[in-house]
C-alpha atoms as a PDB file:
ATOM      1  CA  UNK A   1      24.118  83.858 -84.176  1.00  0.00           C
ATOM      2  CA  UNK A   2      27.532  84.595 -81.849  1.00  0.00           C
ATOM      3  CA  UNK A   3      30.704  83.329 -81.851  1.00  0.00           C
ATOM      4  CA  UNK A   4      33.663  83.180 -79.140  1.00  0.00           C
ATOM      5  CA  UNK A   5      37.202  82.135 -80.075  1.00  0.00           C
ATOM      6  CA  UNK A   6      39.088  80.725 -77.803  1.00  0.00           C
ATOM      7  CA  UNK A   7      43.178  80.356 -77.543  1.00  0.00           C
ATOM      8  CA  UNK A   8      45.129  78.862 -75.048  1.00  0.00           C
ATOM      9  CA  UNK A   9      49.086  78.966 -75.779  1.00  0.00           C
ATOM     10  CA  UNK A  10      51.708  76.410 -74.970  1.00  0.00           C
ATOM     11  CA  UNK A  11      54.724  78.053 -75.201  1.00  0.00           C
ATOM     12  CA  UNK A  12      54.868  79.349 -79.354  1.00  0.00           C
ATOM     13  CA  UNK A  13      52.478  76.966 -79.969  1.00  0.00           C
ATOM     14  CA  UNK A  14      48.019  77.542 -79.651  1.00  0.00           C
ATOM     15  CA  UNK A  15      45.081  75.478 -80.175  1.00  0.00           C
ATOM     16  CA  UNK A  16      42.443  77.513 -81.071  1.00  0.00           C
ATOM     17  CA  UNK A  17      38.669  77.194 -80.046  1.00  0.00           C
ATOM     18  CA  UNK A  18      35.708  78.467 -82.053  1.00  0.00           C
ATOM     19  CA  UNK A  19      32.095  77.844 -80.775  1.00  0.00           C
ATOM     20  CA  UNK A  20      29.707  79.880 -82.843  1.00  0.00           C
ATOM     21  CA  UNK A  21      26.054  80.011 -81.689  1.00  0.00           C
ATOM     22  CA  UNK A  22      22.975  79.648 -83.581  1.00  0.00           C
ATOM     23  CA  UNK A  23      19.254  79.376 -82.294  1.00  0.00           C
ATOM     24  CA  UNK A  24      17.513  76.198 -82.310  1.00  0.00           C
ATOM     25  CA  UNK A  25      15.164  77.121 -85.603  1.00  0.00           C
ATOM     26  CA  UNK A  26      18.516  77.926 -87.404  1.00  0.00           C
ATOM     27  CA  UNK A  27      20.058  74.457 -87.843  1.00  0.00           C
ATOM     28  CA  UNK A  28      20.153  75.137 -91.842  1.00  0.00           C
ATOM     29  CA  UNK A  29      22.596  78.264 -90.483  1.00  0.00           C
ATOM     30  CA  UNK A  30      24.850  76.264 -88.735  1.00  0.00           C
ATOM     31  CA  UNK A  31      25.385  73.832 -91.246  1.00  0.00           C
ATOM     32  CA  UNK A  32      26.390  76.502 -93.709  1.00  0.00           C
ATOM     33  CA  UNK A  33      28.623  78.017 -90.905  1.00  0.00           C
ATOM     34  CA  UNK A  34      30.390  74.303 -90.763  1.00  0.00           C
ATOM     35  CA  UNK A  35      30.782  74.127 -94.741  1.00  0.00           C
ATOM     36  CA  UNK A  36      31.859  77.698 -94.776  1.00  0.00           C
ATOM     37  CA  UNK A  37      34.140  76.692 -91.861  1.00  0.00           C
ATOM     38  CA  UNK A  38      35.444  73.863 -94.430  1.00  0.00           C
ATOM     39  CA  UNK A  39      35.750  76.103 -97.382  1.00  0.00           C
ATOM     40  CA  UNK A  40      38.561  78.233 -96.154  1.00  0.00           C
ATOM     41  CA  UNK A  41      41.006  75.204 -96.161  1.00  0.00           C
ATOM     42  CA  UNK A  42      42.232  72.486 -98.218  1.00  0.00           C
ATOM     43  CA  UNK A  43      41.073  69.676 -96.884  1.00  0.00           C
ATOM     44  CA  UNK A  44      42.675  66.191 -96.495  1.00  0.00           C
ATOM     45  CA  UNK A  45      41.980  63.128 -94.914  1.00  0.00           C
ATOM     46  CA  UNK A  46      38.484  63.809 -94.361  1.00  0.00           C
ATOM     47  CA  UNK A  47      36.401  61.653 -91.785  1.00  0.00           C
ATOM     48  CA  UNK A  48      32.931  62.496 -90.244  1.00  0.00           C
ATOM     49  CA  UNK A  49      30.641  60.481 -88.665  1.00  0.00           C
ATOM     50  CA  UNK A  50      26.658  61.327 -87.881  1.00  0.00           C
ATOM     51  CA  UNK A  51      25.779  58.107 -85.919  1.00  0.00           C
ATOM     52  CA  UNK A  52      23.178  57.096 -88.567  1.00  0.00           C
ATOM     53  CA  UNK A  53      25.317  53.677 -88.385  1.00  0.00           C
ATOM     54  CA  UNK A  54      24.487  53.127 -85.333  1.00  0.00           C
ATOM     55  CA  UNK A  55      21.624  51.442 -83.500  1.00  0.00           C
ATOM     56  CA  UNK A  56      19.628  53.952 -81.273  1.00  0.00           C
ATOM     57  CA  UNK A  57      17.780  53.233 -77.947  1.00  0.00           C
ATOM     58  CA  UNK A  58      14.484  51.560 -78.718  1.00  0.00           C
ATOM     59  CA  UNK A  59      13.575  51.013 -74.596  1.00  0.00           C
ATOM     60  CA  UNK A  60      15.453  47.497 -74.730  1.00  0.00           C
ATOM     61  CA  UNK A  61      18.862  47.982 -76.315  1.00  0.00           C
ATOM     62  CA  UNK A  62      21.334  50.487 -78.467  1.00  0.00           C
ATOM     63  CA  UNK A  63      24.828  51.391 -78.942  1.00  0.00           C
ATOM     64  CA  UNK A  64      26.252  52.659 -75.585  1.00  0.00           C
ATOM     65  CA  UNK A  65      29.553  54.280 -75.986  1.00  0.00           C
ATOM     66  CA  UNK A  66      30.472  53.941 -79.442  1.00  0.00           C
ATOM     67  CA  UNK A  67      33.951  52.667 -79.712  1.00  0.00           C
ATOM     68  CA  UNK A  68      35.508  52.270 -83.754  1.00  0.00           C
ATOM     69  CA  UNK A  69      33.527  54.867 -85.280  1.00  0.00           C
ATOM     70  CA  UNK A  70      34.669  56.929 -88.081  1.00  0.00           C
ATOM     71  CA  UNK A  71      36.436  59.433 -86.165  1.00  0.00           C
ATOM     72  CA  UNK A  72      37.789  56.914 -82.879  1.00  0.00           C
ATOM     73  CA  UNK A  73      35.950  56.272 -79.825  1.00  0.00           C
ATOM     74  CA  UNK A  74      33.647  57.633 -76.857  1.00  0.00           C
ATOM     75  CA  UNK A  75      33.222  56.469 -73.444  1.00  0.00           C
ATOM     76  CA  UNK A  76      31.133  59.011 -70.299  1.00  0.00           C
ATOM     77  CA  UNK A  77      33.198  61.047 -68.222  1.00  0.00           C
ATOM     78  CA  UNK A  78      31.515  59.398 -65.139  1.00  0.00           C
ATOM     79  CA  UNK A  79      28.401  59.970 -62.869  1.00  0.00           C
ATOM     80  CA  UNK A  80      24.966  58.906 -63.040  1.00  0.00           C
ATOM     81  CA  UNK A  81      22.027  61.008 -64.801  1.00  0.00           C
ATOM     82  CA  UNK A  82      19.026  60.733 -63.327  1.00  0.00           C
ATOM     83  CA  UNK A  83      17.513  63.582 -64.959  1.00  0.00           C
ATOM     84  CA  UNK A  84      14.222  62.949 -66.962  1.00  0.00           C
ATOM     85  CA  UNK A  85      16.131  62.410 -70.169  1.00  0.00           C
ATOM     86  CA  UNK A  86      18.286  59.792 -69.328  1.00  0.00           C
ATOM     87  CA  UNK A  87      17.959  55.905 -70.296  1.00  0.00           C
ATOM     88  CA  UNK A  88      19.097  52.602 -69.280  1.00  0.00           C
ATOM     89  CA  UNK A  89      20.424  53.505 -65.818  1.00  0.00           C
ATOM     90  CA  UNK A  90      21.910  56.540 -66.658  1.00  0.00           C
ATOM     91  CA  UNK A  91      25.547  55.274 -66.779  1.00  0.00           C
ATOM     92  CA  UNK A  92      27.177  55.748 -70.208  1.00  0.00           C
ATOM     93  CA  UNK A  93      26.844  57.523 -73.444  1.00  0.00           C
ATOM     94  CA  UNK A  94      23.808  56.514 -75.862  1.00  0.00           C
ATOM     95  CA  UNK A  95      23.023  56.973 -79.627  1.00  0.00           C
ATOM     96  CA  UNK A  96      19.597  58.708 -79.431  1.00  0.00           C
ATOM     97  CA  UNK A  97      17.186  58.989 -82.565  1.00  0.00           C
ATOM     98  CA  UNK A  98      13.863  60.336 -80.202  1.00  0.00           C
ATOM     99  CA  UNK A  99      14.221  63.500 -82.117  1.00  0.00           C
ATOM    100  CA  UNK A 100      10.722  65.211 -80.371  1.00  0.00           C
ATOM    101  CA  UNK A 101      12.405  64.965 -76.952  1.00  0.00           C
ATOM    102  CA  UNK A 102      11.115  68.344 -75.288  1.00  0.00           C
ATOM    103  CA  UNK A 103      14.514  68.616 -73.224  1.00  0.00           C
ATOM    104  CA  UNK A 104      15.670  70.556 -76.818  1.00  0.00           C
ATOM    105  CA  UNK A 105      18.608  67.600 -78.400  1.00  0.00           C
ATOM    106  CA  UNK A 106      17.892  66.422 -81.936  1.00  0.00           C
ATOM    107  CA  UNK A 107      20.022  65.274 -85.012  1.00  0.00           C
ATOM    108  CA  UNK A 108      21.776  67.748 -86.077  1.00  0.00           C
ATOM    109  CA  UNK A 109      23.311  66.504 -89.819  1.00  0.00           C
ATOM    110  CA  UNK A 110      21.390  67.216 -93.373  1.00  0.00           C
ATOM    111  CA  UNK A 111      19.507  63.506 -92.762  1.00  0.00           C
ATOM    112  CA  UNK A 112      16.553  65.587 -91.984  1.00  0.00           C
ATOM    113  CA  UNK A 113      16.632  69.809 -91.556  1.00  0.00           C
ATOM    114  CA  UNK A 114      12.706  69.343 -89.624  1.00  0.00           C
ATOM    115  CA  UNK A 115      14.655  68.148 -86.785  1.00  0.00           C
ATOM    116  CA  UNK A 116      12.974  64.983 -86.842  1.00  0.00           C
ATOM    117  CA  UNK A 117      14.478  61.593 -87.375  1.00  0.00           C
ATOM    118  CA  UNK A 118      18.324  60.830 -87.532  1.00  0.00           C
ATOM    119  CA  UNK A 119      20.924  60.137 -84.684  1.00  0.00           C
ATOM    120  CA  UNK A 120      23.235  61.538 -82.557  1.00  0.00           C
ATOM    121  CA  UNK A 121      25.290  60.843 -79.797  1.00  0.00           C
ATOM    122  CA  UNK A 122      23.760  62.015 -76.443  1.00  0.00           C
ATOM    123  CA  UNK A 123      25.657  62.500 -72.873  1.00  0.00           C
ATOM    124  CA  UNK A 124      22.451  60.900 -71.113  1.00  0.00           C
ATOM    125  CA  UNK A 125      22.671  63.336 -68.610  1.00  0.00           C
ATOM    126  CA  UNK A 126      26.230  62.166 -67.221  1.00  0.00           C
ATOM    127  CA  UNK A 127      29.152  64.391 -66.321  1.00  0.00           C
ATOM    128  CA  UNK A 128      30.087  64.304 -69.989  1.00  0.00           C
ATOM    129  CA  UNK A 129      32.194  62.869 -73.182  1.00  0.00           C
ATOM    130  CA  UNK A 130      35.887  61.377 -73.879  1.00  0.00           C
ATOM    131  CA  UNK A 131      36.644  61.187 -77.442  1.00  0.00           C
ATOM    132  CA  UNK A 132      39.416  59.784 -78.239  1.00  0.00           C
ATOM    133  CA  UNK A 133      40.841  60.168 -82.029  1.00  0.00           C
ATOM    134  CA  UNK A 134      43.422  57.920 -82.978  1.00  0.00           C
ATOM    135  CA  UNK A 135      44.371  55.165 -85.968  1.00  0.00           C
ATOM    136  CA  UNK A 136      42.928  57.837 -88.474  1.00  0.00           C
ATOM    137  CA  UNK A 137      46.553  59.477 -90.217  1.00  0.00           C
ATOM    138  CA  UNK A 138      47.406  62.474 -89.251  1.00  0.00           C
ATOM    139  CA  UNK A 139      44.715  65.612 -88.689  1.00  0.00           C
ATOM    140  CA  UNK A 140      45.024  69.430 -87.617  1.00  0.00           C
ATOM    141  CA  UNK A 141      41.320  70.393 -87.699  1.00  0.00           C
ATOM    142  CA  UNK A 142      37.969  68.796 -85.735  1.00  0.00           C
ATOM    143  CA  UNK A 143      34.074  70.489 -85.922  1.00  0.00           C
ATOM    144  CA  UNK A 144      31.218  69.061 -84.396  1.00  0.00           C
ATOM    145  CA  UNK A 145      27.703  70.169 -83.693  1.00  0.00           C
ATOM    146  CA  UNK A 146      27.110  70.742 -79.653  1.00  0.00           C
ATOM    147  CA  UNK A 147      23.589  70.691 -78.900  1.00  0.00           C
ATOM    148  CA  UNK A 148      21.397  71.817 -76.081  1.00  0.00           C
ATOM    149  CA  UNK A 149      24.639  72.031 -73.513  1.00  0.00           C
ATOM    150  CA  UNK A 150      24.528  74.162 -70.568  1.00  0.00           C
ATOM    151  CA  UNK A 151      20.704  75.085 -70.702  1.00  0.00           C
ATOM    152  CA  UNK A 152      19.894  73.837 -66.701  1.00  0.00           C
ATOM    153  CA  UNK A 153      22.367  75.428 -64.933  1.00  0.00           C
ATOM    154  CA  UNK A 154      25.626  73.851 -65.493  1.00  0.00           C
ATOM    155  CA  UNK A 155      28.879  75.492 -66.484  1.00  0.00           C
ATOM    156  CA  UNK A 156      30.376  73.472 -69.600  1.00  0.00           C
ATOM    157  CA  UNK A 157      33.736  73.516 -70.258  1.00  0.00           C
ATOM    158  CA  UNK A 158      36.448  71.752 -73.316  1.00  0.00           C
ATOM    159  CA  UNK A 159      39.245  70.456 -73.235  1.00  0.00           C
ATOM    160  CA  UNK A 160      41.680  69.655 -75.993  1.00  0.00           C
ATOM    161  CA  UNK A 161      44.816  67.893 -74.831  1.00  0.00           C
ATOM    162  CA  UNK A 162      46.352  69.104 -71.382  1.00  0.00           C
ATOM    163  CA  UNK A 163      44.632  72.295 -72.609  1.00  0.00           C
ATOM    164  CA  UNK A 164      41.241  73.297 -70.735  1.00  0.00           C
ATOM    165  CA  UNK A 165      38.826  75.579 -71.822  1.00  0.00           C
ATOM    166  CA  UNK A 166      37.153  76.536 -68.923  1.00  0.00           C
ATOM    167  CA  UNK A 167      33.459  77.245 -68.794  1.00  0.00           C
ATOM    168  CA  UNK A 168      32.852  78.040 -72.696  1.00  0.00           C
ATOM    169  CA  UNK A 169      28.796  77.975 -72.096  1.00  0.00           C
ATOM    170  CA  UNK A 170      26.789  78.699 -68.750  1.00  0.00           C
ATOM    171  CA  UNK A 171      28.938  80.810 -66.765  1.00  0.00           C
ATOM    172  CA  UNK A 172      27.128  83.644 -68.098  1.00  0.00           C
ATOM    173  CA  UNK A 173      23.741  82.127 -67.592  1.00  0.00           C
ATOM    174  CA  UNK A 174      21.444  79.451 -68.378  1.00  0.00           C
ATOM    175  CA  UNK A 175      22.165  79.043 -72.255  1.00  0.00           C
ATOM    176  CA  UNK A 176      18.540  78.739 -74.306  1.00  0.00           C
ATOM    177  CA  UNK A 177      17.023  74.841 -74.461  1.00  0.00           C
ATOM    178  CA  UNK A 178      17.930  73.228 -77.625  1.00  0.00           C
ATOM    179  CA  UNK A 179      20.837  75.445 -78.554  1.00  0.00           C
ATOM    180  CA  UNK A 180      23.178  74.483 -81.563  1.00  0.00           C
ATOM    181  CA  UNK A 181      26.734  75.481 -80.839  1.00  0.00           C
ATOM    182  CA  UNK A 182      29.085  74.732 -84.445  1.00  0.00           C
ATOM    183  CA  UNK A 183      32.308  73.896 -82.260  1.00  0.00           C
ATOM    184  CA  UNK A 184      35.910  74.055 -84.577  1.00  0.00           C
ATOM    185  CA  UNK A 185      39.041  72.874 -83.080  1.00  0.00           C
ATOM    186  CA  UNK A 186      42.051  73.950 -84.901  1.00  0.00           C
ATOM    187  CA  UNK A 187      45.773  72.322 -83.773  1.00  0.00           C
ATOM    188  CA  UNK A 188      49.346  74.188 -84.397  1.00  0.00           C
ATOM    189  CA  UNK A 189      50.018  70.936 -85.778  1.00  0.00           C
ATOM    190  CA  UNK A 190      48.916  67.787 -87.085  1.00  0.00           C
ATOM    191  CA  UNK A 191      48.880  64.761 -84.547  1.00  0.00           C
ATOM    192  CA  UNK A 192      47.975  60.915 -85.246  1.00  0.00           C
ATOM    193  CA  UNK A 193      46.419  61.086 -82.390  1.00  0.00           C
ATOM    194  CA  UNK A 194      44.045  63.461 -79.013  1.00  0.00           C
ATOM    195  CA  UNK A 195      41.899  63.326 -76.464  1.00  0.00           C
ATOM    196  CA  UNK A 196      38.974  65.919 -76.429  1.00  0.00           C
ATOM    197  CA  UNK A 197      36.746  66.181 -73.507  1.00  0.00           C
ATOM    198  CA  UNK A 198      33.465  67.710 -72.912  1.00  0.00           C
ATOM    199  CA  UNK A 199      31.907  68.015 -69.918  1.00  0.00           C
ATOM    200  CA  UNK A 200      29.755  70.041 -67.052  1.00  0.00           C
ATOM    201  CA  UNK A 201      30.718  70.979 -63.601  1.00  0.00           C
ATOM    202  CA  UNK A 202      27.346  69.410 -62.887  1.00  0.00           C
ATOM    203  CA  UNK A 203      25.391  66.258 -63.653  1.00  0.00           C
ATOM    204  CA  UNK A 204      21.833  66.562 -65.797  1.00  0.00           C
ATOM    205  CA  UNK A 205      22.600  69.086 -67.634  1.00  0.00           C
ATOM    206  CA  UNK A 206      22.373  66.494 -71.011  1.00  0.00           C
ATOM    207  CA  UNK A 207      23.849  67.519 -74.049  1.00  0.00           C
ATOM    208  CA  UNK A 208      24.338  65.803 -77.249  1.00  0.00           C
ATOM    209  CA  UNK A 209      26.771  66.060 -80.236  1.00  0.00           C
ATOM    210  CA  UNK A 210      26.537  65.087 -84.319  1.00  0.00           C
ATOM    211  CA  UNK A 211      28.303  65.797 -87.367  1.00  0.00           C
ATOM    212  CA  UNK A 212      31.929  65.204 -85.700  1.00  0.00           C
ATOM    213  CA  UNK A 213      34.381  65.709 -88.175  1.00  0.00           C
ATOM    214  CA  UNK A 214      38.568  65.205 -88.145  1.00  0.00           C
ATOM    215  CA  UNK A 215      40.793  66.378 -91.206  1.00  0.00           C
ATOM    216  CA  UNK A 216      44.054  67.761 -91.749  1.00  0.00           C
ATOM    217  CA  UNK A 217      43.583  71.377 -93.269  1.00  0.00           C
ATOM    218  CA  UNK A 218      45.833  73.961 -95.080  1.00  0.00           C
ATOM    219  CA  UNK A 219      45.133  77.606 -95.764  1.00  0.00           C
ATOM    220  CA  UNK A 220      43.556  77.490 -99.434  1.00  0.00           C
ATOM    221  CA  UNK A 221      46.798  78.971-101.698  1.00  0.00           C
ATOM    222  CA  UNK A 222      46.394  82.245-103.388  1.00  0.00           C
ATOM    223  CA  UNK A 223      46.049  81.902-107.186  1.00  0.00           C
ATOM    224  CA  UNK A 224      49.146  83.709-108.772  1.00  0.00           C
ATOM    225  CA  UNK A 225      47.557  86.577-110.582  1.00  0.00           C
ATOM    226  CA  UNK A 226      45.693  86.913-107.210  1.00  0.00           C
ATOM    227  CA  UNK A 227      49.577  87.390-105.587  1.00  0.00           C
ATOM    228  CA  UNK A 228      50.368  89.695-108.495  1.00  0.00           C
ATOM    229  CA  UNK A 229      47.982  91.864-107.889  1.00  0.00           C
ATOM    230  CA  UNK A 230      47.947  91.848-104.531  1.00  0.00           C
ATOM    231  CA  UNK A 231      51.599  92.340-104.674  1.00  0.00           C
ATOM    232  CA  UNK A 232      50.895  95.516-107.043  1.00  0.00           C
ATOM    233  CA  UNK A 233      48.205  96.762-104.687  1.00  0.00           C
ATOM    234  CA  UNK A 234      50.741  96.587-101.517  1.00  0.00           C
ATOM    235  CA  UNK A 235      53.369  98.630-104.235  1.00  0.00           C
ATOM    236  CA  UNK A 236      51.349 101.207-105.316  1.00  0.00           C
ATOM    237  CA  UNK A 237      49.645 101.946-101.339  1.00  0.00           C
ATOM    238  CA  UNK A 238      53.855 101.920-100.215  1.00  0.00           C
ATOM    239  CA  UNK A 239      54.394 104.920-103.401  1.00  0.00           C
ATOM    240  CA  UNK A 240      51.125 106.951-102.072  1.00  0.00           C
ATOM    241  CA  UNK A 241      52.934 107.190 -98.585  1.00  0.00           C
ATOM    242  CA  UNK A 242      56.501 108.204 -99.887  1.00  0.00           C
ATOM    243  CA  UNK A 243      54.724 110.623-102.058  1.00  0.00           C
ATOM    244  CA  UNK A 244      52.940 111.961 -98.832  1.00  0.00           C
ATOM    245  CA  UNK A 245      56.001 111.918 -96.815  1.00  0.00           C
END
């Protein structure tokens, strides 16, 4: 497991970034990173959607860029896959549910911790995702599992806003097949409504994405007798240094 946190100021104000990295046997892992990720806030206005909804590609028909989920909509970023994961044509976003595909995306959410069965949302080997989150109330915080992204060569990169992450996976190298990335985006302030994209400087490089959650979060409050002694703790460390002085 790594992580790299990202911040990107605009003027007083920073979105911050977190991608934390887990191996492709650890899925269990990054799901406790995400509740653990959860567990630091209170949480409001809760939304998450896994895709299970949604009707995958059987070889005839599925959902192709799912608009009105529970956390807004996604259309492709453009171009055409035409790598050897890629389905009907190659031109838009598709619910997946082929869960033994040997390019390394699977479902990702607690459906099913054997990696087989469930749904997620793949980039079908396009230049990437637009999500756009609106109609939903206010929200500060989004998370989403990133899976298998930058493992043939292309450089993938976030943005949030007008603010771009630039090359968060793959500039380093070839990132392993069927990596999980936990992603957390975490505003300065709550909006009603974002953009997010993700996307490669490449196309088929296929990457696919579950679990998406939006919320509005605050920092958990500490209990008063915490603050009391805490405040006691701060006193007595501020009398050890006058004494020294």
């Amino acid at each position: 497991m790594s992580a790299l946190l990202m911040t990107l100021a605009a003027g007083a104000q920073a979105a911050t970034v977190n991608l934390t990295s887990f191996g492709r046997s650890d899925l269990a892992g990054a799901q406790r990173a995400h509740d653990d990720f959860l567990s630091q806030y209170t949480v409001s206005n809760l939304r998450s959607e896994t895709f299970e909804d949604k009707a995958a590609w059987n070889g005839a028909a599925g959902t192709t860029n799912p608009q009105n989920t529970n956390v807004g909509g996604f259309t492709t970023l453009g171009g055409t896959g035409s790598g050897a994961s890629h389905i009907n044509g190659g031109t838009g976003l598709e619910v997946r549910g082929d869960n033994d595909m040997n390019w390394g995306r699977f479902n990702a959410d607690r459906l099913d911790n054997d990696l087989i069965g469930g749904k997620w949302l793949d980039s079908n080997d396009t230049l990437g995702m637009k999500w756009e989150v609106s109609g939903l109330g206010a929200f500060n915080a989004l998370s989403f599992f990133l899976i298998d992204a930058a493992d043939v060569g292309g450089k993938f990169s976030i943005k949030v806003g007008e603010s771009l992450f630039s090359q968060v996976l793959g500039a380093a190298g070839r990132a392993a097949n069927g990596n999980i990335q936990l992603v957390t985006i975490l505003l300065p302030e709550a909006v009603t409504s974002l953009t997010v994209e993700l996307f490669n400087d490449r196309l088929n490089d296929g990457f696919g994405i579950d679990g998406a959650s939006v919320a509005n979060v605050a920092p958990i409050p500490v209990p008063p007798a915490a603050a009391l002694l805490l405040t006691g703790v701060l006193a007595l460390g501020a009398l050890g240094r006058r004494r020294r002085a």
